[in-house]
C-alpha atoms as a PDB file:
ATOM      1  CA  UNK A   1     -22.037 -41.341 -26.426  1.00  0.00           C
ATOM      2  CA  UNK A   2     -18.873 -39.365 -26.951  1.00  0.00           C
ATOM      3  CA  UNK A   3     -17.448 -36.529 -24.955  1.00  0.00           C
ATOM      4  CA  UNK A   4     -16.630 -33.687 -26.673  1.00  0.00           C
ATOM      5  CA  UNK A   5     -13.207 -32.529 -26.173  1.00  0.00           C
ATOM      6  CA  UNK A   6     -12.740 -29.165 -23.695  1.00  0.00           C
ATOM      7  CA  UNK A   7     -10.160 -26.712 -23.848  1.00  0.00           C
ATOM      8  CA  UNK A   8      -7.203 -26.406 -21.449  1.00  0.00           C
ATOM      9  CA  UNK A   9      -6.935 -23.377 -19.116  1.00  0.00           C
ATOM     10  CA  UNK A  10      -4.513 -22.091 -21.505  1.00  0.00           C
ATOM     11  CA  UNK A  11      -6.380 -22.438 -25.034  1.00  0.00           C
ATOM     12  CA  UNK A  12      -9.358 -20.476 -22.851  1.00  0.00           C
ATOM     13  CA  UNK A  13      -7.321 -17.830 -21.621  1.00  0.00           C
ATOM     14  CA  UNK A  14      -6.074 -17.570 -25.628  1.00  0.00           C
ATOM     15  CA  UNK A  15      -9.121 -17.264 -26.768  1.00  0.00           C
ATOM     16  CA  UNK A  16     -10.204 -14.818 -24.390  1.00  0.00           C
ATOM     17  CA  UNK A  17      -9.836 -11.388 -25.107  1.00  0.00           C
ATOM     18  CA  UNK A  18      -7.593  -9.489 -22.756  1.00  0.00           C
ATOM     19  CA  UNK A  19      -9.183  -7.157 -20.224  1.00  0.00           C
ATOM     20  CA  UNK A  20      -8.090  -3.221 -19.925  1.00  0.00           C
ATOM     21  CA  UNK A  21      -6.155  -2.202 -17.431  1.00  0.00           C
ATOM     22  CA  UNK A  22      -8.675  -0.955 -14.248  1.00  0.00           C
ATOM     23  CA  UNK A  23      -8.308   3.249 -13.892  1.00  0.00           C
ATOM     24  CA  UNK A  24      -5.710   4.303 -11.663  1.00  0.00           C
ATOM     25  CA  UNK A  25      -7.223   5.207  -8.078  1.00  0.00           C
ATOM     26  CA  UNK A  26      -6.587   7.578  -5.787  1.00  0.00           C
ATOM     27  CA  UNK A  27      -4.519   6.140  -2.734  1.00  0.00           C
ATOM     28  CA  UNK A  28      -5.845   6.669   0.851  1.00  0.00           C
ATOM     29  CA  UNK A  29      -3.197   7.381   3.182  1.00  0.00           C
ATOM     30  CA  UNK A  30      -2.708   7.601   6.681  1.00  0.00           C
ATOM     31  CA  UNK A  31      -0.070   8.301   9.338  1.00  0.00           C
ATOM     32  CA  UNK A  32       1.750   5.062  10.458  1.00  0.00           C
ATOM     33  CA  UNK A  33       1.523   7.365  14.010  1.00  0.00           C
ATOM     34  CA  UNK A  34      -1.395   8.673  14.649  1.00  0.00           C
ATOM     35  CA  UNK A  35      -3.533   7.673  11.721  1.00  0.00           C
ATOM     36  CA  UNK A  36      -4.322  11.242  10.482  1.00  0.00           C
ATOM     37  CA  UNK A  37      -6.021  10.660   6.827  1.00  0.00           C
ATOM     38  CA  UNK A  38      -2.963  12.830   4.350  1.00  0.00           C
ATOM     39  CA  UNK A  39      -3.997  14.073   1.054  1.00  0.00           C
ATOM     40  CA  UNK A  40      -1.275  14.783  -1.740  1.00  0.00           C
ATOM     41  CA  UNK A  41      -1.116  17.920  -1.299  1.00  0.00           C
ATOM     42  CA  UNK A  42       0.038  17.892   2.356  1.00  0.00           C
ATOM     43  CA  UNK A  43       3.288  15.849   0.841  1.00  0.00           C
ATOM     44  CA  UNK A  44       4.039  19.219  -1.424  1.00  0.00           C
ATOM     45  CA  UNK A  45       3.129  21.536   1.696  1.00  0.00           C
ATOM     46  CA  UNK A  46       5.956  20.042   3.634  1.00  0.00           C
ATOM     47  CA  UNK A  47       2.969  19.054   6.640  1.00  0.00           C
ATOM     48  CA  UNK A  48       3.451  15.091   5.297  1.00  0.00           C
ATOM     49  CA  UNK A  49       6.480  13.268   4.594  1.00  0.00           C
ATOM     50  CA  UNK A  50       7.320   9.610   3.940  1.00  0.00           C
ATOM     51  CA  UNK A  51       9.477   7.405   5.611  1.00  0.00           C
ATOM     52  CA  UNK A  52      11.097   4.105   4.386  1.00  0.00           C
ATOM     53  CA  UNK A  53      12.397   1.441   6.716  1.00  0.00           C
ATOM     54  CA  UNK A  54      15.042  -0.716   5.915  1.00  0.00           C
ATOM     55  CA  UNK A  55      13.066  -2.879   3.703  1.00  0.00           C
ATOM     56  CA  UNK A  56      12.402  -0.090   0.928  1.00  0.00           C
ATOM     57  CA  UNK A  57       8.780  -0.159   2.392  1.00  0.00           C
ATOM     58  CA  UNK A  58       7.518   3.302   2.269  1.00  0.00           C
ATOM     59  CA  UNK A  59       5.209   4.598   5.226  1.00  0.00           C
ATOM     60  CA  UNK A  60       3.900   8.403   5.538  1.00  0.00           C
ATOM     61  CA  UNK A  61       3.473  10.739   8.166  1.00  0.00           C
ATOM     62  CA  UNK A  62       2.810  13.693   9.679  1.00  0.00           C
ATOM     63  CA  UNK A  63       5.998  15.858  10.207  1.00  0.00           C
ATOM     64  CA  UNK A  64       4.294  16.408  13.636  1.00  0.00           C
ATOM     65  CA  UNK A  65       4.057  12.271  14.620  1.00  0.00           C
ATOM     66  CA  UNK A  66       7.919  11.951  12.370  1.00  0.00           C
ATOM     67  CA  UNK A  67       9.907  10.833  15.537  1.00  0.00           C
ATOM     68  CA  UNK A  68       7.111   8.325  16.516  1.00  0.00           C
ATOM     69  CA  UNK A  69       6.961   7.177  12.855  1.00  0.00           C
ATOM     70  CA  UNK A  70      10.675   6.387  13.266  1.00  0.00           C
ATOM     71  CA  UNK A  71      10.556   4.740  16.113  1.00  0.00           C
ATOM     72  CA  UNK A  72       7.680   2.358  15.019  1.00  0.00           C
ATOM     73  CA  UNK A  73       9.853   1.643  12.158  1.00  0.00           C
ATOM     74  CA  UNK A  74      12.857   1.559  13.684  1.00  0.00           C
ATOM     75  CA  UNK A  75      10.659  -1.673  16.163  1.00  0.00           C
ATOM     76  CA  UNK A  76       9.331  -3.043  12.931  1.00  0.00           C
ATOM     77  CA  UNK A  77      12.970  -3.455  11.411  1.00  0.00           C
ATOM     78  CA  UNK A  78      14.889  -5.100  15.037  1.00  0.00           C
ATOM     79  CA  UNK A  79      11.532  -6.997  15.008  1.00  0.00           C
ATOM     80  CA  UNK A  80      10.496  -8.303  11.347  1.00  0.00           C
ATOM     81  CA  UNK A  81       7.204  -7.593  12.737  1.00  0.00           C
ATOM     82  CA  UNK A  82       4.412  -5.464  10.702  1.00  0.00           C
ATOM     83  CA  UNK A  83       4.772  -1.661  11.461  1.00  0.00           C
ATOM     84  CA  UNK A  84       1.891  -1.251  14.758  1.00  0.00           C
ATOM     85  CA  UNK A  85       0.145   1.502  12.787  1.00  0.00           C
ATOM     86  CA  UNK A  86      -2.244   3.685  15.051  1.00  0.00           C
ATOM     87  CA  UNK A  87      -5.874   2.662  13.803  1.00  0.00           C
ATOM     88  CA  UNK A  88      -7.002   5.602  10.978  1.00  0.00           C
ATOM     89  CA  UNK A  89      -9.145   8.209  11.043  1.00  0.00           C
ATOM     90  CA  UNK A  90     -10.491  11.265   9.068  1.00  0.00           C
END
């Protein structure tokens, strides 16, 4: 008895009709300080702000915890270590 012939990866993926795109979601942020949960709206209010270390990574925080922020980054960038976030909370 013969085999019957299967597609490639490829000739599946071809056939296979492509999927939407999933909804954009809301992002949950925190402060790389002291892991305050910010909502958008404390970016317009001027209470969050977001930080970028030399990487182009982008980190947010609480104007409050900004120094810290900075000098978490600042340890992450001499280091090429992940940022030590504080652990988040709401």
């Amino acid at each position: 008895m013969k085999r019957e012939k299967r597609l490639t990866k490829r000739e599946r993926k071809a056939l296979a009709p492509a999927r939407p795109a999933a909804p954009q979601q809301h992002k949950h942020i925190h402060c790389v300080a002291c892991g305050k949960h910010l909502d958008d709206i404390e970016f317009t209010q001027g209470t969050a702000t977001w930080l970028q270390c030399l990487h182009r990574s982008r980190f947010a925080s609480c104007t409050v915890c900004a120094d810290v922020s900075k000098r978490l980054l600042a340890e992450h960038d001499r280091t090429g270590q992940p940022v030590q976030s504080a652990q988040a909370w709401h």
